[in-house]
C-alpha atoms as a PDB file:
ATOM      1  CA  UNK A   1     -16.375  34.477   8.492  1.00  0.00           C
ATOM      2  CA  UNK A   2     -13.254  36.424   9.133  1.00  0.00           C
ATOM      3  CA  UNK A   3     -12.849  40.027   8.462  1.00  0.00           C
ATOM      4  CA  UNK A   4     -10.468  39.700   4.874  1.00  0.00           C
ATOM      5  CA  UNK A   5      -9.548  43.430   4.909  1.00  0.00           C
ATOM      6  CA  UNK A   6      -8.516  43.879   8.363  1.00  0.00           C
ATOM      7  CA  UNK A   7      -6.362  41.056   8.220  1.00  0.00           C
ATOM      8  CA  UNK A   8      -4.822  42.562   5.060  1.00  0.00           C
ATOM      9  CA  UNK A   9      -4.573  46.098   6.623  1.00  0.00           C
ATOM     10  CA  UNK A  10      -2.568  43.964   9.605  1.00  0.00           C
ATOM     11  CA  UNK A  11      -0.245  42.465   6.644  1.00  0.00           C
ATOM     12  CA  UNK A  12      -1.486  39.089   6.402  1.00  0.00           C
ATOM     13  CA  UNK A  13       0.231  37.622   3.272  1.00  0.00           C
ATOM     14  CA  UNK A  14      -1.910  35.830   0.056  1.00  0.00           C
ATOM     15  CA  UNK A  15      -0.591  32.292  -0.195  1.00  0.00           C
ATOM     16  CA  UNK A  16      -1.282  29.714  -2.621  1.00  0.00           C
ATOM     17  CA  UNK A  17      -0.851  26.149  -2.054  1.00  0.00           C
ATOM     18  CA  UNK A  18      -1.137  23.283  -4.202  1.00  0.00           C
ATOM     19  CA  UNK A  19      -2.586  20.081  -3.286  1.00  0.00           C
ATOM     20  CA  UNK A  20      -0.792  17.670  -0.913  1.00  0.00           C
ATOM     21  CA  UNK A  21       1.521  20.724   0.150  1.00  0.00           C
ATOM     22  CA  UNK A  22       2.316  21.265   3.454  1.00  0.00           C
ATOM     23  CA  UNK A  23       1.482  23.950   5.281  1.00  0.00           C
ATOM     24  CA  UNK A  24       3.427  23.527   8.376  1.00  0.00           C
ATOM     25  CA  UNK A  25       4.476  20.468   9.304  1.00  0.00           C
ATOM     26  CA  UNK A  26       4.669  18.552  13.212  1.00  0.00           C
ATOM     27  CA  UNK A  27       6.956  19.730  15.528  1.00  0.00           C
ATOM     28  CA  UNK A  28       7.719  22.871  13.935  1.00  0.00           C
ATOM     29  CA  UNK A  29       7.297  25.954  15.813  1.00  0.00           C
ATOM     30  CA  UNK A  30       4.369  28.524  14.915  1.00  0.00           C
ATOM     31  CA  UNK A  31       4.811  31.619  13.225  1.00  0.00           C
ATOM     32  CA  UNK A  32       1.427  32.431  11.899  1.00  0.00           C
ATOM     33  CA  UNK A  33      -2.383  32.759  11.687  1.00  0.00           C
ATOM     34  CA  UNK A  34      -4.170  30.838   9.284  1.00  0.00           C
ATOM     35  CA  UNK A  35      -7.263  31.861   7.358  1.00  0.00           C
ATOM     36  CA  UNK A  36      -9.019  30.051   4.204  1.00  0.00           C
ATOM     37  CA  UNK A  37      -9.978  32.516   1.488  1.00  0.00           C
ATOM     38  CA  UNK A  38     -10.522  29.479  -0.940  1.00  0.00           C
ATOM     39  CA  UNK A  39      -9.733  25.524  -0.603  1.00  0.00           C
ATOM     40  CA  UNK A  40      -9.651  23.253   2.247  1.00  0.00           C
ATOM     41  CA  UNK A  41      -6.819  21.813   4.493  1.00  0.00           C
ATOM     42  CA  UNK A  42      -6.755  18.712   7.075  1.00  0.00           C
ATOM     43  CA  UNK A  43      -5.070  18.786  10.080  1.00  0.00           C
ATOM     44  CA  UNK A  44      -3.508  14.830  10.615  1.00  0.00           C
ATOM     45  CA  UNK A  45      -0.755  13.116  12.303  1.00  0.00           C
ATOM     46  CA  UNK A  46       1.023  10.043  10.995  1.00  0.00           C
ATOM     47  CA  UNK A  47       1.783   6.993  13.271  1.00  0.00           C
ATOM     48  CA  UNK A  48       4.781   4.641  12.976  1.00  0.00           C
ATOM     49  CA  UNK A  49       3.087   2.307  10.679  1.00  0.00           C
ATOM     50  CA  UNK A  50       2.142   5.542   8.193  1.00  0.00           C
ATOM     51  CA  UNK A  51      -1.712   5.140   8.924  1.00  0.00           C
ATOM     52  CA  UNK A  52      -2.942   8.564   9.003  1.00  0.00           C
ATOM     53  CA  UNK A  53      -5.179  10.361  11.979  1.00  0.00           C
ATOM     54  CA  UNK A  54      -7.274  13.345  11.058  1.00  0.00           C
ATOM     55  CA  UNK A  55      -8.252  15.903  13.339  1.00  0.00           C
ATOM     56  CA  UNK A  56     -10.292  17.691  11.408  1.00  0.00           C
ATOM     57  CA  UNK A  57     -11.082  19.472   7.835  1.00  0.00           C
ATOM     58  CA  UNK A  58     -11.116  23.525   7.351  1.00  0.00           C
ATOM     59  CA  UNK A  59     -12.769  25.291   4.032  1.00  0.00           C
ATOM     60  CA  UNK A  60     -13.336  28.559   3.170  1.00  0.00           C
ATOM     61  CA  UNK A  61     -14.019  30.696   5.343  1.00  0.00           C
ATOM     62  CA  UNK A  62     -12.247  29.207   8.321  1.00  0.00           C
ATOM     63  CA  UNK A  63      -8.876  29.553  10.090  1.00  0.00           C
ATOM     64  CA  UNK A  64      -6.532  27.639  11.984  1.00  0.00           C
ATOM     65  CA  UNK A  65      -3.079  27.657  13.601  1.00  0.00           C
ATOM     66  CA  UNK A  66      -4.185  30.266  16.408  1.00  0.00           C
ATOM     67  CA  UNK A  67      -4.255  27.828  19.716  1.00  0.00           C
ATOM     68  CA  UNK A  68      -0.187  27.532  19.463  1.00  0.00           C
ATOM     69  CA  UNK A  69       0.158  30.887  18.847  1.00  0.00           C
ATOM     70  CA  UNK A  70      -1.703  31.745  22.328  1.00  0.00           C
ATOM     71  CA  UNK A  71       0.023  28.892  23.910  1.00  0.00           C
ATOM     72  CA  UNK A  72       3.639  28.921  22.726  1.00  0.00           C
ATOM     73  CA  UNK A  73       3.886  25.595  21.891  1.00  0.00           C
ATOM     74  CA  UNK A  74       5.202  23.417  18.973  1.00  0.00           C
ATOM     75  CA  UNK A  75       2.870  22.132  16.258  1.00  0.00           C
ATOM     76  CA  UNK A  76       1.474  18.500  17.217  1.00  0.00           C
ATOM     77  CA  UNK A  77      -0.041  17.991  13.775  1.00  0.00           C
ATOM     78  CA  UNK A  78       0.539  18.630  10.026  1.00  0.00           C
ATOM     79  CA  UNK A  79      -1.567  20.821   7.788  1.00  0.00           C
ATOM     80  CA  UNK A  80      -2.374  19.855   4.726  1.00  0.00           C
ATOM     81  CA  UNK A  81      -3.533  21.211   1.672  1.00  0.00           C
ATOM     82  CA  UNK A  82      -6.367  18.793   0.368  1.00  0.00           C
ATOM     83  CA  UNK A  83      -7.042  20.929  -2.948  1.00  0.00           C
ATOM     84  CA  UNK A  84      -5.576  23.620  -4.301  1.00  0.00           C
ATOM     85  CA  UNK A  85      -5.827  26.765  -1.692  1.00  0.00           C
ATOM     86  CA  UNK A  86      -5.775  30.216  -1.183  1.00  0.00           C
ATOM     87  CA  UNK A  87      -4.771  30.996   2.017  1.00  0.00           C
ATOM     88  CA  UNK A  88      -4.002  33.947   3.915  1.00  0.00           C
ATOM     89  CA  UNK A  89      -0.724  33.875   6.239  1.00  0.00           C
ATOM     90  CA  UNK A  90      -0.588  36.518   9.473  1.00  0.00           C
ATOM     91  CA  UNK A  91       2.596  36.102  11.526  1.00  0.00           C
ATOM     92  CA  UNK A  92       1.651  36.087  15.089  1.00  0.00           C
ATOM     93  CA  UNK A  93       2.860  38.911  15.897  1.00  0.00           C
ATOM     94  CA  UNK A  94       0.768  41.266  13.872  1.00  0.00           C
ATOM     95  CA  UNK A  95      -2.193  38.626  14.400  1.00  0.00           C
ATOM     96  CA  UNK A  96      -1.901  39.340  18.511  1.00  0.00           C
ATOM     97  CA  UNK A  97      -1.714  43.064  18.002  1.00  0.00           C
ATOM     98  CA  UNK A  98      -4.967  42.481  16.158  1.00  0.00           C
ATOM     99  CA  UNK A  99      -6.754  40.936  18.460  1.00  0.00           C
ATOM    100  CA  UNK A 100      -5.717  43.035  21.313  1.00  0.00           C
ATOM    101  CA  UNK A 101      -6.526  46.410  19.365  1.00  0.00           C
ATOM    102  CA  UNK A 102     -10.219  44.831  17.831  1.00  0.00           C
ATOM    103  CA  UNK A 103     -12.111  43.231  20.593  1.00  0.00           C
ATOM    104  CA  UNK A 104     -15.090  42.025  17.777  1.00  0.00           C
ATOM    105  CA  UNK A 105     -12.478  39.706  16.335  1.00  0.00           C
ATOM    106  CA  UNK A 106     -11.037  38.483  19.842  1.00  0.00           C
ATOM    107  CA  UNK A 107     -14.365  37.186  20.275  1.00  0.00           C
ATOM    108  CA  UNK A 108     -14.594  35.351  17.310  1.00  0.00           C
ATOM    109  CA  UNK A 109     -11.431  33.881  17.429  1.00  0.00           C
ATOM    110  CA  UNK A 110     -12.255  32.957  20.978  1.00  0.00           C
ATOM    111  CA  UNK A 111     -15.812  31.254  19.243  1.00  0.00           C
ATOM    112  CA  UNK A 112     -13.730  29.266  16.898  1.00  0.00           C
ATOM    113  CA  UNK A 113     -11.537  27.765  19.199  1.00  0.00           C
ATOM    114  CA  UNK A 114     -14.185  27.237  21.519  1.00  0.00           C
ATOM    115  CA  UNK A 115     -16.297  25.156  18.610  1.00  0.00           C
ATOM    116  CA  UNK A 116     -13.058  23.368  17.837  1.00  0.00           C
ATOM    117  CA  UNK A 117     -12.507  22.188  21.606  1.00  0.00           C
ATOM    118  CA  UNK A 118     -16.359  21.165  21.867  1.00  0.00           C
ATOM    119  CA  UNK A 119     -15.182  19.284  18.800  1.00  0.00           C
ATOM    120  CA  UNK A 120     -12.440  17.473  20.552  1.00  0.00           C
ATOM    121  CA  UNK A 121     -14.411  16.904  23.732  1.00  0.00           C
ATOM    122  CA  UNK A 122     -17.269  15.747  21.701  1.00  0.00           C
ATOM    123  CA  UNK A 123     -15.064  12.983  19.851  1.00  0.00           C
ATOM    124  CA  UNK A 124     -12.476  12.052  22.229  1.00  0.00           C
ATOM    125  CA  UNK A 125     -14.642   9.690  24.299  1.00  0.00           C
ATOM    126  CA  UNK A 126     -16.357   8.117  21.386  1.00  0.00           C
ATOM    127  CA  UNK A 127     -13.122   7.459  19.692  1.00  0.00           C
ATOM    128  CA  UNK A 128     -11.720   5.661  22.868  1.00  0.00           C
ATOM    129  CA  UNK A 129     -15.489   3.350  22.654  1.00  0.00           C
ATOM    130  CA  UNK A 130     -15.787   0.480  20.818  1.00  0.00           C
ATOM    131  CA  UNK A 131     -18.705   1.314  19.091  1.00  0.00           C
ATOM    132  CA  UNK A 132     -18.380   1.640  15.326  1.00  0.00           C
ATOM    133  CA  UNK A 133     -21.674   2.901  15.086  1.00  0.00           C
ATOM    134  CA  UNK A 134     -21.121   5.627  17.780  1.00  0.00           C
ATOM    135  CA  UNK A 135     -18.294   6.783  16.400  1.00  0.00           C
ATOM    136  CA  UNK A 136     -19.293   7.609  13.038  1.00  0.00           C
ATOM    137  CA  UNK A 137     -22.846   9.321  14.252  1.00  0.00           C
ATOM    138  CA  UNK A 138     -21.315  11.294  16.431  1.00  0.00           C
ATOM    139  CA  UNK A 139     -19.067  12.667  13.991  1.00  0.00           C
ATOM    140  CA  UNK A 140     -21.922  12.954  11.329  1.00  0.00           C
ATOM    141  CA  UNK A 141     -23.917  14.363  13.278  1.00  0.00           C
ATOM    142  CA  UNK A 142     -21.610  17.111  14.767  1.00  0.00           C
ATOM    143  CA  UNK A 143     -20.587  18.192  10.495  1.00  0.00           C
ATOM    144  CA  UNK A 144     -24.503  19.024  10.221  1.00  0.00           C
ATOM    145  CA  UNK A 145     -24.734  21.052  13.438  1.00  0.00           C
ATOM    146  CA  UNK A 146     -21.630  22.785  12.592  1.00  0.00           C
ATOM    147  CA  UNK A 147     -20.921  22.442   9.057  1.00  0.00           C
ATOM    148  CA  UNK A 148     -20.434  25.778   7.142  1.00  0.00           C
ATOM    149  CA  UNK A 149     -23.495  25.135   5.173  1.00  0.00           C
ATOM    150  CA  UNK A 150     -26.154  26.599   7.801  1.00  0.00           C
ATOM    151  CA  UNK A 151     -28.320  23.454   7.433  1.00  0.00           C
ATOM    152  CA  UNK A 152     -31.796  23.216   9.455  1.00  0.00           C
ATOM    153  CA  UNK A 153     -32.401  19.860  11.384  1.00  0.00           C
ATOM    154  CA  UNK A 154     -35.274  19.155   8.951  1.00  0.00           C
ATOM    155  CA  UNK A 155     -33.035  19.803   6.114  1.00  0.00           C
ATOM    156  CA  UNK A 156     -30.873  16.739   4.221  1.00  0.00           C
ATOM    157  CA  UNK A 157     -26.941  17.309   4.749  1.00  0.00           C
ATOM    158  CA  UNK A 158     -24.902  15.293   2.598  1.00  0.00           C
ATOM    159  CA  UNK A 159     -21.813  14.612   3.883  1.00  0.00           C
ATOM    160  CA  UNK A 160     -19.103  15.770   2.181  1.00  0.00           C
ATOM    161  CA  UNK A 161     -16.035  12.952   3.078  1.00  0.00           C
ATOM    162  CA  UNK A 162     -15.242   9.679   1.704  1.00  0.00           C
ATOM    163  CA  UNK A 163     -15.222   6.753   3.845  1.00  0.00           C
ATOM    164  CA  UNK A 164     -11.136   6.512   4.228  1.00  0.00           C
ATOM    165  CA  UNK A 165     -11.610   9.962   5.471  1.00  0.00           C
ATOM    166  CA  UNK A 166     -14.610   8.833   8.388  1.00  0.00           C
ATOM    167  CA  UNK A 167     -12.132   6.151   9.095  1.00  0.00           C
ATOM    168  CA  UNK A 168      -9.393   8.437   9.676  1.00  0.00           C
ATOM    169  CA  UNK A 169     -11.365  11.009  11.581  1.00  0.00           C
ATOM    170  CA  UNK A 170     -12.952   8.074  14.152  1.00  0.00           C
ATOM    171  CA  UNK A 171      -9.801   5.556  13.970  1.00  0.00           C
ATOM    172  CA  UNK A 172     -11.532   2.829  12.279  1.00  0.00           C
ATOM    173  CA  UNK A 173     -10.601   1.003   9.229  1.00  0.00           C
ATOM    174  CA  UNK A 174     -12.498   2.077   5.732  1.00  0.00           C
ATOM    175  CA  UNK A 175     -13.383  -1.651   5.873  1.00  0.00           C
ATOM    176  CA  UNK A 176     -15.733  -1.146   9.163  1.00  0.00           C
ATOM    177  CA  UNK A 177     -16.395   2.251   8.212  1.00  0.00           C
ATOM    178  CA  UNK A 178     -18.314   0.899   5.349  1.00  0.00           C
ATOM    179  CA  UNK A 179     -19.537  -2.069   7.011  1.00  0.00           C
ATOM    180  CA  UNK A 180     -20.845   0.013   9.511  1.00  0.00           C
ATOM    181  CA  UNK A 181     -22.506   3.053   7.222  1.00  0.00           C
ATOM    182  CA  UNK A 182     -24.274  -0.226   5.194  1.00  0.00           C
ATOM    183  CA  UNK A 183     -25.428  -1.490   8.907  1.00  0.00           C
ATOM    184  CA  UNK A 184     -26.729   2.214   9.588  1.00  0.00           C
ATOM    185  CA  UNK A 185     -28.420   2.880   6.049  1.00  0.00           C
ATOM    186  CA  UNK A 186     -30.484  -0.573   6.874  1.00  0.00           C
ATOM    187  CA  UNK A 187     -30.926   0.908  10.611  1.00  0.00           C
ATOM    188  CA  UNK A 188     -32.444   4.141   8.669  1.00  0.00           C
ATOM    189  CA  UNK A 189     -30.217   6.324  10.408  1.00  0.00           C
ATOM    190  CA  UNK A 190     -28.853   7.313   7.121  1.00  0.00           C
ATOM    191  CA  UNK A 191     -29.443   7.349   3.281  1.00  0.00           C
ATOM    192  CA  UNK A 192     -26.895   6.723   0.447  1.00  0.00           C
ATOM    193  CA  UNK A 193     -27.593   9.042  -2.727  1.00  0.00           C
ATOM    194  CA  UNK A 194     -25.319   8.612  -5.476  1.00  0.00           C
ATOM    195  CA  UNK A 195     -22.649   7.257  -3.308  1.00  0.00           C
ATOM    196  CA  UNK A 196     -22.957   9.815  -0.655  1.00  0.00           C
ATOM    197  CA  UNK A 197     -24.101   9.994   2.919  1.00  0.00           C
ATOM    198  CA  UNK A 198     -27.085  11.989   3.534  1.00  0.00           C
ATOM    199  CA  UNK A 199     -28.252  12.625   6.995  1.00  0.00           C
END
C-alpha cells in the first residue's frame, strides 16, 4: 500500500466518485496519479458493437494512471468507478517530483507497474488461444497469486467477479464463460460455493 500522507503532503486531492462515473475517459490526455483509498475501478474499452473489454479491476489500496504519465501518451482506456469510491487525485506534476525526491516510493511504483505488465504478458497470449478453459485459469489463477488478500496456495480464494466480468476480462461470451466454469467444476479444477468460484 501507498504512503496516504506523503501523497497528501505532495497535494494529492480527496475525490469521491459515484458508481458508473468516469474517471477519465479514452483518448483524453493524463493529468494525474491515481490512488484507491476506498472502492474499486475497472479499466475497459468499448468496441464498435458496445461489447465491453476489461483490462483489469483496482481496490483499495491500489493506484493507477501512472504508465501515461511516464510515457506522455493519451489514455487508451476508460476508468470506471464500479462502486462508490474514494479516490485520491495527484497531478503529475507534483506526483514526478515525488518520486524523484523519495526513492522508497519510485520503487514501488516501479513494482506496480511491473506486476501490471506481468499481468498483460501473462494474458495476452491466452486471450489470442482458443482455449476457453485456458483463458479463464489463467486469469483465476493469476487473482490468487496476486490478489490483495495475501492468500497461501493451500488456502481457498474465492473469486470475487461475476461471470460477465471473466468474460470481459478473457473475451469470451458469459455464455462459454459459464459453460466452461460448469466444465471445470466437473474437471475439479474449481468449486462453486454459494454461487461463487473458489479456487
Amino acid at each position: 500500500m501507498m504512503n496516504v500522507k506523503l501523497l497528501l503532503e505532495y497535494g494529492a486531492i480527496q475525490t469521491f466518485f459515484e458508481k458508473d462515473d468516469f474517471i477519465f475517459e479514452e483518448g483524453m490526455q493524463p493529468e494525474y496519479f491515481y490512488y484507491i483509498v476506498n472502492g474499486e475501478v475497472k479499466l475497459n474499452t468499448y468496441y464498435e458493437d458496445d461489447k465491453e473489454f476489461i483490462f483489469n479491476f483496482y481496490k483499495k489500496g491500489q493506484n493507477f494512471g501512472e504508465g501515461m504519465i511516464f510515457l506522455k501518451k493519451n489514455y487508451i482506456c476508460n476508468a470506471i468507478a464500479v462502486e462508490p469510491s474514494e479516490i485520491l487525485l495527484l497531478n503529475k506534476s507534483s506526483f514526478l517530483f515525488l518520486i524523484k525526491e523519495n526513492f522508497d516510493y519510485a520503487l514501488q511504483i516501479n513494482y506496480n507497474l511491473s506486476k501490471k505488465l506481468y499481468y498483460q504478458g501473462l494474458m495476452a497470449p491466452k486471450i489470442s488461444a482458443q482455449a476457453a478453459e485456458k483463458r479463464i485459469m489463467t486469469l483465476l489463477e493469476y487473482l490468487k497469486k496476486n490478489g490483495l488478500q495475501g492468500i497461501e496456495e493451500e488456502q481457498p480464494f474465492i473469486v470475487d467477479l461475476t461471470r460477465q466480468e471473466i468474460g470481459d476480462m478473457t473475451g469470451l461470451r458469459v455464455e462459454t464463460v459459464i459453460r466452461t466454469i460448469r466444465k471445470l467444476k466437473e474437471e475439479n479444477k474449481l468449486r462453486i460455493e454459494k454461487g461463487k468460484i473458489v479456487l
